[in-house]
Protein backbone atom coordinates (compact mmCIF):
# COMPACT_ATOMS: atom_id res chain seq x y z
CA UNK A 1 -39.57 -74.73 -23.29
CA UNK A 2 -40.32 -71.08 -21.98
CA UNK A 3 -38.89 -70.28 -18.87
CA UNK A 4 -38.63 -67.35 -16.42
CA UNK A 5 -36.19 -66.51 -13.86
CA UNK A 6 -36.61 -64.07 -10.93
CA UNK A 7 -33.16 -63.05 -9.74
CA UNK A 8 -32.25 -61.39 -6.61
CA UNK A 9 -27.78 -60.69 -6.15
CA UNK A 10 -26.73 -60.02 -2.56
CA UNK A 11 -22.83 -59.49 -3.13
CA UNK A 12 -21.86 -58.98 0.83
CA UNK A 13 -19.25 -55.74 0.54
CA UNK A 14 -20.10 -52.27 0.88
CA UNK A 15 -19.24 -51.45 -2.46
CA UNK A 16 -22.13 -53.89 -3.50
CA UNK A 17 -23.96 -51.58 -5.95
CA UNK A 18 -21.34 -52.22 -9.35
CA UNK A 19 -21.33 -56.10 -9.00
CA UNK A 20 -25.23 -55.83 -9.17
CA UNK A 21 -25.12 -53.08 -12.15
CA UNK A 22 -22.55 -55.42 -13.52
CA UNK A 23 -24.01 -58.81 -13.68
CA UNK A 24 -27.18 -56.95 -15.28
CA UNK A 25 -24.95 -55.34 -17.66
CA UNK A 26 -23.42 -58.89 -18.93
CA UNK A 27 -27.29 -60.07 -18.57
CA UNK A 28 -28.44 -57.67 -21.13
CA UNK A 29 -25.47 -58.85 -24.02
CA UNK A 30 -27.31 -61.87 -24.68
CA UNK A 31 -29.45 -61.23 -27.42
CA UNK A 32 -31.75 -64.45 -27.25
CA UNK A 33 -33.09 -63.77 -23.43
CA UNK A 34 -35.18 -60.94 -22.14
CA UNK A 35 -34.01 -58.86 -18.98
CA UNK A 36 -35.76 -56.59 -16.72
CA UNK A 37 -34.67 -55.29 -13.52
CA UNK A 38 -37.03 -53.40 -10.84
CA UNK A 39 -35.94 -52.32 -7.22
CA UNK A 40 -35.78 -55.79 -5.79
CA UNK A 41 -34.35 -58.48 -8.21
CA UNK A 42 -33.95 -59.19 -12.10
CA UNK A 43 -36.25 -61.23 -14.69
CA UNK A 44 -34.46 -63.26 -17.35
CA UNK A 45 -37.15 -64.60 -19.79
CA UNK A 46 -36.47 -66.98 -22.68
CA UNK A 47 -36.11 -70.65 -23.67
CA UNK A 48 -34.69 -72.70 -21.18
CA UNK A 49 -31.14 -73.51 -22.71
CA UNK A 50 -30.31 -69.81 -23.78
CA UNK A 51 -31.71 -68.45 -20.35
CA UNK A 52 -29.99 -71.37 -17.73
CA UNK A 53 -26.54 -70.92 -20.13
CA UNK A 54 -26.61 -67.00 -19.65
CA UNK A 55 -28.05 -67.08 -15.81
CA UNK A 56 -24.60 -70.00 -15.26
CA UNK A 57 -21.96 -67.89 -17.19
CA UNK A 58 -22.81 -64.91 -15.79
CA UNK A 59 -22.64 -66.27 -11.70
CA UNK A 60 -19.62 -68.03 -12.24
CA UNK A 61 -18.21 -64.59 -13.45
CA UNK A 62 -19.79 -63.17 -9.81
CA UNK A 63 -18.23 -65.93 -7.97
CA UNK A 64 -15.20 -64.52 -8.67
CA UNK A 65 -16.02 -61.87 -5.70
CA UNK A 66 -15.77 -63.33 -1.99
CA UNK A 67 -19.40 -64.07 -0.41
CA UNK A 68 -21.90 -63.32 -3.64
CA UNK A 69 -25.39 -64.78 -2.54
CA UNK A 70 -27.84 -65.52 -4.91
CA UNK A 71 -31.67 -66.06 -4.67
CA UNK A 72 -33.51 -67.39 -7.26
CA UNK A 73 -37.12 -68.86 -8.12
CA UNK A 74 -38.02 -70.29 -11.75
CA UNK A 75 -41.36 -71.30 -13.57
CA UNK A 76 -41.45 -73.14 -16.47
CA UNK A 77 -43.75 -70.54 -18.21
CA UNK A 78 -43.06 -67.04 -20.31
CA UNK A 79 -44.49 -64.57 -17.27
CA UNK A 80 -43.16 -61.45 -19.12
CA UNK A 81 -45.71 -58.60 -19.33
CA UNK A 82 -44.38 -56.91 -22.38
């Protein structure tokens, strides 16, 4: 099954721009999902399993700083436009 994921990371620090550059970063090493950001949040696009295992490593390695907050909505449909 096709999914997409709409991602929006909030790490609460003033040095919150690297965490976000970061967790795209790791995002962008898996080579069975597709990632783009924009100005406001991240798409992960891909089947379910690769894109849910990638989105859960890759927050778990967030949690690691004090008071990350993630947002996140999900379809059950490939909404990529390229």
């Amino acid at each position: 099954m096709k999914i997409s994921v709409d991602i929006s990371y909030y790490p609460l620090n003033e040095a919150y721009v690297k965490p976000i550059l970061d967790f795209i970063a790791r995002l962008n090493q898996y080579k069975h999902i597709a990632v783009e950001t924009n100005g406001m949040s991240t798409q992960v696009f891909g089947e379910y399993d690769d894109v849910m295992g990638a989105i859960t490593t890759e927050i778990k390695k967030s949690f690691e700083l004090p008071h990350s907050v993630f947002v996140m909505k999900m379809v059950n449909a490939h909404l990529q436009k390229s």
